[in-house]
PDB file of N, CA and C in Angstrom:
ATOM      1  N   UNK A   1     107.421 -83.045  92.756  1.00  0.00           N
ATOM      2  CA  UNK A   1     108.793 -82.637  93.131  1.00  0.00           C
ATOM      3  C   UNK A   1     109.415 -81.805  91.997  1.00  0.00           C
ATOM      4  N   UNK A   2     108.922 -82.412  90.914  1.00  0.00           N
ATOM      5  CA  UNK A   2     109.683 -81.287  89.553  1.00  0.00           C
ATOM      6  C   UNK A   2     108.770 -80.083  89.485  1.00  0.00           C
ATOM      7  N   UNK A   3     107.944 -79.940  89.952  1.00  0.00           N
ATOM      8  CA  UNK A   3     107.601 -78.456  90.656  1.00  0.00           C
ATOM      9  C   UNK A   3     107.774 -77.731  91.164  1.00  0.00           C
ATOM     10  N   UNK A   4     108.499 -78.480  92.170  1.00  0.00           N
ATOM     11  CA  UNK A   4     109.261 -77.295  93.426  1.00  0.00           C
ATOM     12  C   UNK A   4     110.805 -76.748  92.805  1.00  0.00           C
ATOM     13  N   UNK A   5     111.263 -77.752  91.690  1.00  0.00           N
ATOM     14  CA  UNK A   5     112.250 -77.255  91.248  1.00  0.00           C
ATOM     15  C   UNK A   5     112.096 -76.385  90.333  1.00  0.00           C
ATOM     16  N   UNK A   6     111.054 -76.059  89.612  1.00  0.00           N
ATOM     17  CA  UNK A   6     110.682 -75.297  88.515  1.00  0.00           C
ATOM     18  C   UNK A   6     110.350 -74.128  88.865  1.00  0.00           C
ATOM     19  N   UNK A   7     110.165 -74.184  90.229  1.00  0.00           N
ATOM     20  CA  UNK A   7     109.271 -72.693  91.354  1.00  0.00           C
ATOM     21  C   UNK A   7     110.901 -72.386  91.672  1.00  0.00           C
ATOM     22  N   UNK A   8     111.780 -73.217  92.264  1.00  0.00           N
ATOM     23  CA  UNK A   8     113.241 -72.320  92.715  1.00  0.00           C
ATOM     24  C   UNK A   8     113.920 -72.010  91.385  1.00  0.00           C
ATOM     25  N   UNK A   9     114.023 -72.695  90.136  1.00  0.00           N
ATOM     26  CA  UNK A   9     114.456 -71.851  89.189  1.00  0.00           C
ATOM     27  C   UNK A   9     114.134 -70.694  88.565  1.00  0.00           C
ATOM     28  N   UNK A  10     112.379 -70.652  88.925  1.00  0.00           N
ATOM     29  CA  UNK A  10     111.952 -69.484  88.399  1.00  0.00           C
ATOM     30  C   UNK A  10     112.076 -67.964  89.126  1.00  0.00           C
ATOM     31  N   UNK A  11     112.202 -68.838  90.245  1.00  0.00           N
ATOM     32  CA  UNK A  11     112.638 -67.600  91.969  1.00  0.00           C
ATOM     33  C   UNK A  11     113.608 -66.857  92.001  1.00  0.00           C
ATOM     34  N   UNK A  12     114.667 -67.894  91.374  1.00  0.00           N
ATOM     35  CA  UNK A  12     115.912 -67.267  91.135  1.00  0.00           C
ATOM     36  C   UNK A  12     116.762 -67.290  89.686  1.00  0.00           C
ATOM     37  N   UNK A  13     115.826 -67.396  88.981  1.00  0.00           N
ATOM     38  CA  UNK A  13     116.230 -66.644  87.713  1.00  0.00           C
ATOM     39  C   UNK A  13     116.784 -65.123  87.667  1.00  0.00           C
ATOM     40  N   UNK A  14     115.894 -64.483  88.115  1.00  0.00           N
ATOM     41  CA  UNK A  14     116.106 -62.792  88.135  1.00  0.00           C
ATOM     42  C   UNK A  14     117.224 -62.695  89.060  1.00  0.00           C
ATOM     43  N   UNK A  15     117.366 -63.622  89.851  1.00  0.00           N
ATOM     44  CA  UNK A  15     119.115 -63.155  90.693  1.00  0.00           C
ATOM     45  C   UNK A  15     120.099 -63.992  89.901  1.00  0.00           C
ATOM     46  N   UNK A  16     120.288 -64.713  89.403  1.00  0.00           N
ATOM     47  CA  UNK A  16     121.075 -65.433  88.151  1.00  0.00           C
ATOM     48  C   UNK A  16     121.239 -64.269  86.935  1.00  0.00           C
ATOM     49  N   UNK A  17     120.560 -63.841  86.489  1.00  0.00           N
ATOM     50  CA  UNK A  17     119.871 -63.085  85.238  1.00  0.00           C
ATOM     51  C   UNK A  17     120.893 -61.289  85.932  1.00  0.00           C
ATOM     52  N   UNK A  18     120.549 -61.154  86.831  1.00  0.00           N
ATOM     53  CA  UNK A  18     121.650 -59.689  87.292  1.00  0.00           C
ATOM     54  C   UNK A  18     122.760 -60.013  87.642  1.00  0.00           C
ATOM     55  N   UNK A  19     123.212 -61.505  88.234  1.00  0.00           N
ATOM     56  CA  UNK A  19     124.808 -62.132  88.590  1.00  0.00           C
ATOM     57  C   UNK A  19     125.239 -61.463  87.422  1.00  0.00           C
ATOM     58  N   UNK A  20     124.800 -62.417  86.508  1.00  0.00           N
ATOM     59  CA  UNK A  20     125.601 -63.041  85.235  1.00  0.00           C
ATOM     60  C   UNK A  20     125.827 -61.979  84.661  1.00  0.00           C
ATOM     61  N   UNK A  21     124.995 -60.589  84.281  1.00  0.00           N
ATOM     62  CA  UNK A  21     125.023 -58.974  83.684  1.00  0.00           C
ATOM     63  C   UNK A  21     126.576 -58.678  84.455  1.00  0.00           C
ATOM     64  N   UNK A  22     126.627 -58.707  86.131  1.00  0.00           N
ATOM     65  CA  UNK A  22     127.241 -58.292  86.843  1.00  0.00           C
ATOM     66  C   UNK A  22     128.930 -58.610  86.314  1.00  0.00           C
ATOM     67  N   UNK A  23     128.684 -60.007  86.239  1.00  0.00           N
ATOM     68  CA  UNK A  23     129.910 -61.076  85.592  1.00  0.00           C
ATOM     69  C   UNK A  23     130.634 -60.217  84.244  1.00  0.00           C
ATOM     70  N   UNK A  24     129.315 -59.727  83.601  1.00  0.00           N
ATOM     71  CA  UNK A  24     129.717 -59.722  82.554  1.00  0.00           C
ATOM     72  C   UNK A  24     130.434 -57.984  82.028  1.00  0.00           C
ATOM     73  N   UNK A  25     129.567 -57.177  83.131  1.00  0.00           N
ATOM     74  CA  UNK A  25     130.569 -55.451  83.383  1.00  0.00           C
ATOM     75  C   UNK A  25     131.594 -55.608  83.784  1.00  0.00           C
ATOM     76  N   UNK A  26     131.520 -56.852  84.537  1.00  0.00           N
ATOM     77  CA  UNK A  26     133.077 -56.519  84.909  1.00  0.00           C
ATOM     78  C   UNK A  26     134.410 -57.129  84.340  1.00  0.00           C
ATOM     79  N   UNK A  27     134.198 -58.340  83.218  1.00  0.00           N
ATOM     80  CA  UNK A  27     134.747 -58.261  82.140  1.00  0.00           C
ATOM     81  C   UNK A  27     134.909 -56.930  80.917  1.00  0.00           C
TER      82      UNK A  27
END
């Protein structure tokens, strides 16, 4: 089970990872 969570964090790292850029232009 702490696999499958380690596979969706890694999935969505790169959309976390451009949010947070996003978050951060527009400050």
């Amino acid at each position: 089970m702490i696999l499958h969570y380690i596979y969706i964090i890694v999935f969505l790292q790169p959309w976390v990872v451009r949010r947070f850029i996003a978050n951060q232009k527009d400050n």
